[in-house]
PDB file of N, CA and C in Angstrom:
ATOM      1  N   UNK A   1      26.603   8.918  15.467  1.00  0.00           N
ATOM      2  CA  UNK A   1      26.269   7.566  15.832  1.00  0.00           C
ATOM      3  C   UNK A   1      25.541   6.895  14.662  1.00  0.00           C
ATOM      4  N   UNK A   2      26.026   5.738  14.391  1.00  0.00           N
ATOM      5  CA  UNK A   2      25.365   5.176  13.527  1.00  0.00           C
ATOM      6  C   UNK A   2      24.148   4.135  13.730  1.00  0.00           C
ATOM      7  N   UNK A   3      22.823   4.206  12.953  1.00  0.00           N
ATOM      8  CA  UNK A   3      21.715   3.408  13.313  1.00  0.00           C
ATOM      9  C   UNK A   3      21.315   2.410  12.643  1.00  0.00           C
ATOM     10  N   UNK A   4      20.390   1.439  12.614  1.00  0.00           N
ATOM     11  CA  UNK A   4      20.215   0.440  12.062  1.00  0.00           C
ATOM     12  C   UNK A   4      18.944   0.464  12.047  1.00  0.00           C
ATOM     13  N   UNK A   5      18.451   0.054  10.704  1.00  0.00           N
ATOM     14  CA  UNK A   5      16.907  -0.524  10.315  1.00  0.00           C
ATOM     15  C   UNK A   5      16.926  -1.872  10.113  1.00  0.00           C
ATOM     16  N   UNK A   6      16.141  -2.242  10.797  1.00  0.00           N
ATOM     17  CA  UNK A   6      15.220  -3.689  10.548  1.00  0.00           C
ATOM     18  C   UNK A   6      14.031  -3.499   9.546  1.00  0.00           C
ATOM     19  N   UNK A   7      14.109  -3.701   8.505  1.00  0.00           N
ATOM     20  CA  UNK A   7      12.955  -3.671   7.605  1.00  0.00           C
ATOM     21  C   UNK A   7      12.658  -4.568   7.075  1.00  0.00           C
ATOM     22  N   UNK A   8      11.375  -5.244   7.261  1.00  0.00           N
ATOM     23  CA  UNK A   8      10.851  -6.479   7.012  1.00  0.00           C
ATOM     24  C   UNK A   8      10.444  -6.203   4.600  1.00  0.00           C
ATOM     25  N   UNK A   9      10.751  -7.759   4.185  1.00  0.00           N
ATOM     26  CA  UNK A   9      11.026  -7.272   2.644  1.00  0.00           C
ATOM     27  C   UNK A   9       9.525  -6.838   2.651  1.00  0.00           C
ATOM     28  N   UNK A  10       7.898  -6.934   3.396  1.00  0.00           N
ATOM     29  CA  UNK A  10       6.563  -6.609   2.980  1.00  0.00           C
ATOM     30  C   UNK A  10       6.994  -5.251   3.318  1.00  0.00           C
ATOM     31  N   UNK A  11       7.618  -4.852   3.993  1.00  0.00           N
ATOM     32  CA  UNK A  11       7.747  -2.940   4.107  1.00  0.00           C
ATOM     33  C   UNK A  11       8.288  -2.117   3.094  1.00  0.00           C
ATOM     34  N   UNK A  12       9.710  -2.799   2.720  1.00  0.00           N
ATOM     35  CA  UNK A  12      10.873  -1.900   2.338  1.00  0.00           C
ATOM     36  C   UNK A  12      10.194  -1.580   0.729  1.00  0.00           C
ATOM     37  N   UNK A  13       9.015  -1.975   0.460  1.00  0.00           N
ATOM     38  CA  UNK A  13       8.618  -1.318  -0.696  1.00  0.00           C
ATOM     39  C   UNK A  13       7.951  -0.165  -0.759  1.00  0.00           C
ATOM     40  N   UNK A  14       7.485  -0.083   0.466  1.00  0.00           N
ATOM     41  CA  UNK A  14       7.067   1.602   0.896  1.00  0.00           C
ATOM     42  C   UNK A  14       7.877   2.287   1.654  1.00  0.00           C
ATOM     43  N   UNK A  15       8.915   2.026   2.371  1.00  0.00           N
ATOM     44  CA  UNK A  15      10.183   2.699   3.047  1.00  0.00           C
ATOM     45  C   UNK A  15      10.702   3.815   2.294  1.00  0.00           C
ATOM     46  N   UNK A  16      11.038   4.656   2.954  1.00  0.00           N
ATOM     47  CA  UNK A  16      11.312   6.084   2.268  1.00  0.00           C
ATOM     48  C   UNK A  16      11.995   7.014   3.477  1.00  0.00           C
ATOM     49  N   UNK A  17      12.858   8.138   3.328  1.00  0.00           N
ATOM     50  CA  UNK A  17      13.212   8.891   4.203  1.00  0.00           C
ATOM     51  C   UNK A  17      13.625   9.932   3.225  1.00  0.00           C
ATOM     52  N   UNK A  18      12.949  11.070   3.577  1.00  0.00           N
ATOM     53  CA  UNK A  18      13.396  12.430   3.120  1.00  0.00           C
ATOM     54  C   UNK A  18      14.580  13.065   3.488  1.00  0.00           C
ATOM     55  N   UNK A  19      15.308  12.415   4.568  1.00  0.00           N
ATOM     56  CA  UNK A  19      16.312  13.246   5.761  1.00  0.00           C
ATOM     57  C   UNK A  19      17.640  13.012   4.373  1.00  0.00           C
ATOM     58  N   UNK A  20      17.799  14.363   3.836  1.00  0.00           N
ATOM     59  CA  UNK A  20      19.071  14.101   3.311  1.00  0.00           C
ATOM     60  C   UNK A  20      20.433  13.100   4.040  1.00  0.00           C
ATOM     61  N   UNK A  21      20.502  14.028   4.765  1.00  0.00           N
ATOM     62  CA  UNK A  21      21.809  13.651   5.431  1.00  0.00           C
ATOM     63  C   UNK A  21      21.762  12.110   6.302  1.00  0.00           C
ATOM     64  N   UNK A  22      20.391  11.639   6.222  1.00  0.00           N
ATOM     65  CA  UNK A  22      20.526  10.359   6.286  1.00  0.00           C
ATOM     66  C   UNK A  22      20.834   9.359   4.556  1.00  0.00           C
ATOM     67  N   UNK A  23      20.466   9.782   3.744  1.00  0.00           N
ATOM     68  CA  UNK A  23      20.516   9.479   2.865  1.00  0.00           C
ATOM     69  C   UNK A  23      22.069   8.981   1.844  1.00  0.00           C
ATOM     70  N   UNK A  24      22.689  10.141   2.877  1.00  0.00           N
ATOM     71  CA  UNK A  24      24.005   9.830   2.187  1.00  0.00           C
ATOM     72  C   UNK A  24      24.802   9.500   3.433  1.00  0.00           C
ATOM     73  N   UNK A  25      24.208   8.806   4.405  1.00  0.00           N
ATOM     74  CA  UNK A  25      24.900   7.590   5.185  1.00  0.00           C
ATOM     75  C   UNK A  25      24.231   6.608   5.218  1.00  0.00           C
ATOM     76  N   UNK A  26      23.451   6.102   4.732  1.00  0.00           N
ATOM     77  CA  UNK A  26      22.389   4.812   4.756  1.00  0.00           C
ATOM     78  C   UNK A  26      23.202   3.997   3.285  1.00  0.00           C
ATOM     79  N   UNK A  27      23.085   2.322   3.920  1.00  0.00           N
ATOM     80  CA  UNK A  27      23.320   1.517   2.495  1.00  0.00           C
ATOM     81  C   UNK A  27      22.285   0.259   3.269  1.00  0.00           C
ATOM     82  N   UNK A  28      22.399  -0.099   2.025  1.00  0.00           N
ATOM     83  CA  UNK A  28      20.919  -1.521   2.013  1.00  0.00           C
ATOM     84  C   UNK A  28      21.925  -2.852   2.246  1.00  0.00           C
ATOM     85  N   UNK A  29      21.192  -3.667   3.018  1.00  0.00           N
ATOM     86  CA  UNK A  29      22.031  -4.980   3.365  1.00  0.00           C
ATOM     87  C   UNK A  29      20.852  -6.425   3.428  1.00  0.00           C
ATOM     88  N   UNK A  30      20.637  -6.989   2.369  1.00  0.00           N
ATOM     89  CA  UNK A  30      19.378  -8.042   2.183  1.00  0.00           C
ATOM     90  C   UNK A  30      19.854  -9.151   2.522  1.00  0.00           C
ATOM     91  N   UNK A  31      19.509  -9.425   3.468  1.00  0.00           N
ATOM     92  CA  UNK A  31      20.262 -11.465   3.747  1.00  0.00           C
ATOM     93  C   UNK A  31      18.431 -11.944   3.629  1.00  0.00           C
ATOM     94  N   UNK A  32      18.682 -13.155   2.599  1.00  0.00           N
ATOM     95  CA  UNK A  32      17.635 -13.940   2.483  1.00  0.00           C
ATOM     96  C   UNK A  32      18.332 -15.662   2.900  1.00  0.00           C
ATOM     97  N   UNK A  33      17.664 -17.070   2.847  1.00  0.00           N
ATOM     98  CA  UNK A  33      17.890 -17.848   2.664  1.00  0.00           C
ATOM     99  C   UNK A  33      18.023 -18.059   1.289  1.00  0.00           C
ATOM    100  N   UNK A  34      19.109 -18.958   1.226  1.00  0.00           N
ATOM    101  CA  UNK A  34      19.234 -19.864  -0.197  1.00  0.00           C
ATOM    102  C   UNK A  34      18.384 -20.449  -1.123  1.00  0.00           C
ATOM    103  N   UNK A  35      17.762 -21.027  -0.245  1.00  0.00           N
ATOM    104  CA  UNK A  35      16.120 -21.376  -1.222  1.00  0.00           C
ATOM    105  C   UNK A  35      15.104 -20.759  -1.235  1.00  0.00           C
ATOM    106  N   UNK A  36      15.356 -19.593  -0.948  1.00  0.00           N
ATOM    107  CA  UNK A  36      14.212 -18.387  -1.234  1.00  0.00           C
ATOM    108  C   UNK A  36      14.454 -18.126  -2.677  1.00  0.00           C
ATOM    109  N   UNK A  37      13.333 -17.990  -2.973  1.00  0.00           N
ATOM    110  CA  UNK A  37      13.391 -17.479  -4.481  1.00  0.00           C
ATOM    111  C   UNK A  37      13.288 -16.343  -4.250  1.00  0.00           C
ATOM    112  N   UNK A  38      14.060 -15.570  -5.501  1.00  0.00           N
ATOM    113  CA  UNK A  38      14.761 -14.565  -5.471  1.00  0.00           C
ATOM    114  C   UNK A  38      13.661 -13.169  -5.300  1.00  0.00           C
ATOM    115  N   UNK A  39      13.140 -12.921  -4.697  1.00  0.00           N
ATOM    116  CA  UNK A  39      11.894 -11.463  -4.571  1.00  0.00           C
ATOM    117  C   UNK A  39      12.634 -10.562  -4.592  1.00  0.00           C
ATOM    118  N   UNK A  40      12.283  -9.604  -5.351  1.00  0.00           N
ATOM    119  CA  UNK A  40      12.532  -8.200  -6.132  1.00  0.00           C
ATOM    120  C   UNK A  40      11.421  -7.296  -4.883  1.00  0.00           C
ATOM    121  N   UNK A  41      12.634  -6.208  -4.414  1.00  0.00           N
ATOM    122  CA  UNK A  41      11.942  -5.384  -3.886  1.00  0.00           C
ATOM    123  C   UNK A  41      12.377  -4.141  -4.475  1.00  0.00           C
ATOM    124  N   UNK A  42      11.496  -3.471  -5.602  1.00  0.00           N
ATOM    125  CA  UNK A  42      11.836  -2.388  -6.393  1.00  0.00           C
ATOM    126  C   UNK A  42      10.997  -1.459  -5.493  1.00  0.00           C
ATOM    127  N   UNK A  43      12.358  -0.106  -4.704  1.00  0.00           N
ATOM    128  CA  UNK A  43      11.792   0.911  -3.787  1.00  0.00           C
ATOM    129  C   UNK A  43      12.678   1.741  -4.211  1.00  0.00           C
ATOM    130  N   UNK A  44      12.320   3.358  -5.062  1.00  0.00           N
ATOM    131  CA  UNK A  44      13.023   4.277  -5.407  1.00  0.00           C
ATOM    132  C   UNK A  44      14.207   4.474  -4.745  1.00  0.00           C
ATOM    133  N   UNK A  45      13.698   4.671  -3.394  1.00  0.00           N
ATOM    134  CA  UNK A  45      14.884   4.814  -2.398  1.00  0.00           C
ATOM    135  C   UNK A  45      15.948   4.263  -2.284  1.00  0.00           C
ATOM    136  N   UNK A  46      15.290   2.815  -1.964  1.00  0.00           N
ATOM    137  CA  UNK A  46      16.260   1.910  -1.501  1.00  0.00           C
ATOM    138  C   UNK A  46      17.526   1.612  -2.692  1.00  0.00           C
ATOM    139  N   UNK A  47      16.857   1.786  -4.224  1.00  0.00           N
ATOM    140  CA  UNK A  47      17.387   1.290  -5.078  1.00  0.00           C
ATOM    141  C   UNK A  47      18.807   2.186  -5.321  1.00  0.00           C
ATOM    142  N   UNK A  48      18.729   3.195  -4.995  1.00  0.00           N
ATOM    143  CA  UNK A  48      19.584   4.542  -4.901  1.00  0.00           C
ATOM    144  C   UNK A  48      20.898   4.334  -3.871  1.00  0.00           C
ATOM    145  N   UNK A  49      20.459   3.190  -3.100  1.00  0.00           N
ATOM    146  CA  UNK A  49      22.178   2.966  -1.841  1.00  0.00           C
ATOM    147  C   UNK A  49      22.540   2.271  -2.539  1.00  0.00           C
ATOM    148  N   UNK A  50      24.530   2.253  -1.723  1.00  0.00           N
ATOM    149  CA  UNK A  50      25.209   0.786  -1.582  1.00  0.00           C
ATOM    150  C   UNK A  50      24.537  -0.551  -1.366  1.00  0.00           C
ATOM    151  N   UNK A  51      24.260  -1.215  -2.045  1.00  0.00           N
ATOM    152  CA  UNK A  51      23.509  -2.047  -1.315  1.00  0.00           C
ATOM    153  C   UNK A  51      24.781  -3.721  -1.519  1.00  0.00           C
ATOM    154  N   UNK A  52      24.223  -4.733  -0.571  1.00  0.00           N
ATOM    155  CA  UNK A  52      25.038  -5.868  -0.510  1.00  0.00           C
ATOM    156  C   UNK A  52      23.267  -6.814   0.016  1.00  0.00           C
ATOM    157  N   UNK A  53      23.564  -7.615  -1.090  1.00  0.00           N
ATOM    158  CA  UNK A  53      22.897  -8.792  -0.935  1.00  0.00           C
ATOM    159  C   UNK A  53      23.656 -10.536  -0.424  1.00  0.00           C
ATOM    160  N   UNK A  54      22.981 -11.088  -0.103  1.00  0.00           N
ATOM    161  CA  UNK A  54      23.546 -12.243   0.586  1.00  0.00           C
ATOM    162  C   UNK A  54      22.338 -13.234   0.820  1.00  0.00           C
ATOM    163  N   UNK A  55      22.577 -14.642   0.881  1.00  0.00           N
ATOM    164  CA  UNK A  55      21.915 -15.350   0.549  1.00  0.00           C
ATOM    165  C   UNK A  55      22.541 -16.714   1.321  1.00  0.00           C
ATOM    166  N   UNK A  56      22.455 -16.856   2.676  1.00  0.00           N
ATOM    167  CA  UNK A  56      22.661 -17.891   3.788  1.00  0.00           C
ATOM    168  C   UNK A  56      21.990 -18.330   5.114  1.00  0.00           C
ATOM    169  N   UNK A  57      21.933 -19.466   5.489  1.00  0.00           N
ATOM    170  CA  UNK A  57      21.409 -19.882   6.591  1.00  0.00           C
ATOM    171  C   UNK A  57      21.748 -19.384   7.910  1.00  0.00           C
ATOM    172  N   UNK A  58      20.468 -19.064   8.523  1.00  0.00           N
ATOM    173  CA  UNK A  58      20.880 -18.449  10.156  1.00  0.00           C
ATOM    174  C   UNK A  58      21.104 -19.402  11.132  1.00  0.00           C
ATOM    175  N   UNK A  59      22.357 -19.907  10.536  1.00  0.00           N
ATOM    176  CA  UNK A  59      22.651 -21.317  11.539  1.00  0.00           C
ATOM    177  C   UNK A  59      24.087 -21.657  12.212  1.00  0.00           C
ATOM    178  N   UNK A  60      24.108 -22.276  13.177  1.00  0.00           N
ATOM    179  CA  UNK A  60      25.742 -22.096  14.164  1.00  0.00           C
ATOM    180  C   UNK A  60      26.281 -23.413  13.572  1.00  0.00           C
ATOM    181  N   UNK A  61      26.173 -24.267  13.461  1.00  0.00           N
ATOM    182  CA  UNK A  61      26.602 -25.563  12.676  1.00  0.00           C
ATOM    183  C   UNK A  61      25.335 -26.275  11.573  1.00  0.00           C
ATOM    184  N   UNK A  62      26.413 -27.382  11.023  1.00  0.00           N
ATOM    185  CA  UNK A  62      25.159 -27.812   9.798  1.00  0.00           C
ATOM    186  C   UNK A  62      23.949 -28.524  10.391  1.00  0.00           C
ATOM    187  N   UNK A  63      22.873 -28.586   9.350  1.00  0.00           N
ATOM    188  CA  UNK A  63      21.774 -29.564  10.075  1.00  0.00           C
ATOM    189  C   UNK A  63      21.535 -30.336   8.616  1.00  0.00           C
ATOM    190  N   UNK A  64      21.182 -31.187   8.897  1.00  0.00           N
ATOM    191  CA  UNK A  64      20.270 -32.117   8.093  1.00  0.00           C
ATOM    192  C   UNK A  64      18.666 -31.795   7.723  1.00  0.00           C
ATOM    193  N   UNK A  65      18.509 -31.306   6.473  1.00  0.00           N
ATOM    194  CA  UNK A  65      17.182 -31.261   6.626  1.00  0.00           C
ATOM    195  C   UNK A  65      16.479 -31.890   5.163  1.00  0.00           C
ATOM    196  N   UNK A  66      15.692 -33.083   5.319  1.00  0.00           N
ATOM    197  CA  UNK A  66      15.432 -33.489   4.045  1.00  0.00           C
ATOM    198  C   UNK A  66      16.813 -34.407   3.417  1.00  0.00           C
ATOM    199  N   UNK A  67      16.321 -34.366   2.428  1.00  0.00           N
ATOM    200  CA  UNK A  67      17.945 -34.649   2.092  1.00  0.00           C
ATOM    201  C   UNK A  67      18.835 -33.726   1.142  1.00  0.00           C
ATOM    202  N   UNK A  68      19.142 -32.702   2.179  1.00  0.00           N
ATOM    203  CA  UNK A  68      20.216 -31.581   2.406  1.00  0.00           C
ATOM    204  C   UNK A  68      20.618 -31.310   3.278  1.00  0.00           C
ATOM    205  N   UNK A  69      21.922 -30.720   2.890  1.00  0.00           N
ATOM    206  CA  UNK A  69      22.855 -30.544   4.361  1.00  0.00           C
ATOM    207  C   UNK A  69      22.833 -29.170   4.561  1.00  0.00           C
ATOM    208  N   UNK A  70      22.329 -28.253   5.262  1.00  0.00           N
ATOM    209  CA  UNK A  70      22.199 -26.575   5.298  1.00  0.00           C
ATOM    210  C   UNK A  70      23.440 -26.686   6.238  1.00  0.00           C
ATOM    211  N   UNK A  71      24.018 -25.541   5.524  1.00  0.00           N
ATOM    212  CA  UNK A  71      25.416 -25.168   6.402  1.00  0.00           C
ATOM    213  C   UNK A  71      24.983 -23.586   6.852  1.00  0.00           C
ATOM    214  N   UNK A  72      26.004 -23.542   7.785  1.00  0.00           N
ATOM    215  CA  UNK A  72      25.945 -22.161   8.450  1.00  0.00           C
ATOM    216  C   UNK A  72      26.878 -21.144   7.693  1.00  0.00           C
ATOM    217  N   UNK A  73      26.612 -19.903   7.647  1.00  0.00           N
ATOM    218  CA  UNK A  73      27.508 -18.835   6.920  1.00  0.00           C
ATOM    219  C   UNK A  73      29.119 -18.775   7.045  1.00  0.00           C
ATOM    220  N   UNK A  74      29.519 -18.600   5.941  1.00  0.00           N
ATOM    221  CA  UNK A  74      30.942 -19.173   5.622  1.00  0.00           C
ATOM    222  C   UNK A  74      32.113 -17.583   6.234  1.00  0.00           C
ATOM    223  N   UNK A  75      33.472 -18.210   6.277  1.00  0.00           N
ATOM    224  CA  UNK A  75      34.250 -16.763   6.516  1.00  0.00           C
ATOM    225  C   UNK A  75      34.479 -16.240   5.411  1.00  0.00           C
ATOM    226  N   UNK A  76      33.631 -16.342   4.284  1.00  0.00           N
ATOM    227  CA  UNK A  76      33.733 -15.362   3.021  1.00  0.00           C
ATOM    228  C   UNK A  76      32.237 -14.710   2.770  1.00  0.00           C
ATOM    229  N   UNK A  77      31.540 -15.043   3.607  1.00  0.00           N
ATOM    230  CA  UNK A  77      30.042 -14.753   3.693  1.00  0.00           C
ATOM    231  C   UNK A  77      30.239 -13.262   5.012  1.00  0.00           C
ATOM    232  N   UNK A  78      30.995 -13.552   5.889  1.00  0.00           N
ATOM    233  CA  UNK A  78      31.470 -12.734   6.931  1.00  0.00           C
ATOM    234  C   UNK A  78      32.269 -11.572   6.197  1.00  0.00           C
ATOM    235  N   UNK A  79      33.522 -12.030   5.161  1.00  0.00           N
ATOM    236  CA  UNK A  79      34.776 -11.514   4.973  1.00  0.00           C
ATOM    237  C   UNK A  79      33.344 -10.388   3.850  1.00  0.00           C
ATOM    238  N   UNK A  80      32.404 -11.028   3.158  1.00  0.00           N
ATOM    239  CA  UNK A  80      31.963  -9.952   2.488  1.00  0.00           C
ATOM    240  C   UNK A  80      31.097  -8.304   3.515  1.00  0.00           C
ATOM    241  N   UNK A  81      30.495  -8.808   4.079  1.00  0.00           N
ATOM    242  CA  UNK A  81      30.134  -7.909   5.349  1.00  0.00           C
ATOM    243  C   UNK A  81      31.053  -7.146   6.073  1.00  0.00           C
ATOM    244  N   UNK A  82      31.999  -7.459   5.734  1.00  0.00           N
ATOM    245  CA  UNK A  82      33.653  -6.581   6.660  1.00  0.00           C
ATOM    246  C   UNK A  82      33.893  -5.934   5.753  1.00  0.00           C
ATOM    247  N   UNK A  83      33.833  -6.658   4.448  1.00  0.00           N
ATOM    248  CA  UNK A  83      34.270  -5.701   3.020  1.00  0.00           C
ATOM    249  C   UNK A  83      33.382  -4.856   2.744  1.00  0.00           C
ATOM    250  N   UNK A  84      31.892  -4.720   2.793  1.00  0.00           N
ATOM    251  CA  UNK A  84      31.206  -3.738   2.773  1.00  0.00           C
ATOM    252  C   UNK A  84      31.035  -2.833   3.736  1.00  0.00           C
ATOM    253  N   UNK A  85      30.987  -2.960   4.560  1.00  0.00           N
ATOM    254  CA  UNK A  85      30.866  -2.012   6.001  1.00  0.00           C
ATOM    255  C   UNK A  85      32.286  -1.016   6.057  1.00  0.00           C
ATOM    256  N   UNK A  86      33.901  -1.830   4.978  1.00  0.00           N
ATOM    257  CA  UNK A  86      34.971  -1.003   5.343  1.00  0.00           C
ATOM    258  C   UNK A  86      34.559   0.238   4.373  1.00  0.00           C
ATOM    259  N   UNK A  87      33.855  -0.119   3.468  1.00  0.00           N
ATOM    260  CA  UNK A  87      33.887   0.491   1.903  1.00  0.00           C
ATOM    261  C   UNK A  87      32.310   1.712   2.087  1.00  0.00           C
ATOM    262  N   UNK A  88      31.726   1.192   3.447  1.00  0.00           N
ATOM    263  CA  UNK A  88      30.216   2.261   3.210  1.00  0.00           C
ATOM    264  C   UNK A  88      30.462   3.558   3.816  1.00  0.00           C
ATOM    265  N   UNK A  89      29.522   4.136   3.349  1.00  0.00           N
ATOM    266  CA  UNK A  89      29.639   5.782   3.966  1.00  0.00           C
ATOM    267  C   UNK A  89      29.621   6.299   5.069  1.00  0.00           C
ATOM    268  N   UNK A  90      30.129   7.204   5.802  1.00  0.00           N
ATOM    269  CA  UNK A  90      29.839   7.182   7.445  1.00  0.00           C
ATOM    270  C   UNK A  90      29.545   8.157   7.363  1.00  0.00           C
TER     271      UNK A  90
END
């Protein structure tokens, strides 16, 4: 069965797991917003997976905010998440 971590980015710099055999089924998956500036989370561990970064709004249609238009995640924002998940380790 496969599991999932929620790791907040103030954690994943102390995150660690000794469990081999988790190790070589675990990959890293970072969704930030777009206008986040870019934070570096350098963690031995973490740095060692598959990892897939991504960088989109947690949103169901566009909004207006300011004067910008935030759109919601695209089917190539999706199509990359299908492409990594076909390609990760089980």
């Amino acid at each position: 069965m496969k599991s999932v971590f929620n790791i907040p980015r103030v954690a994943a710099k102390e995150w660690g797991n000794t469990d081999e055999k988790l190790k070589e089924t675990c990959v890293w998956i970072s969704i930030s917003e777009p206008n986040e500036q870019r934070t570096i989370v350098s963690n031995k561990y973490l740095d060692q997976l598959p990892k897939l970064k991504l960088s989109l709004w947690d949103l169901t249609e566009a909004v207006k905010w300011k004067e910008e238009t935030l759109v919601p995640p695209s089917e190539g924002d999706a199509r990359k998440l299908v492409d990594f998940f076909s390609k990760a380790p089980r």
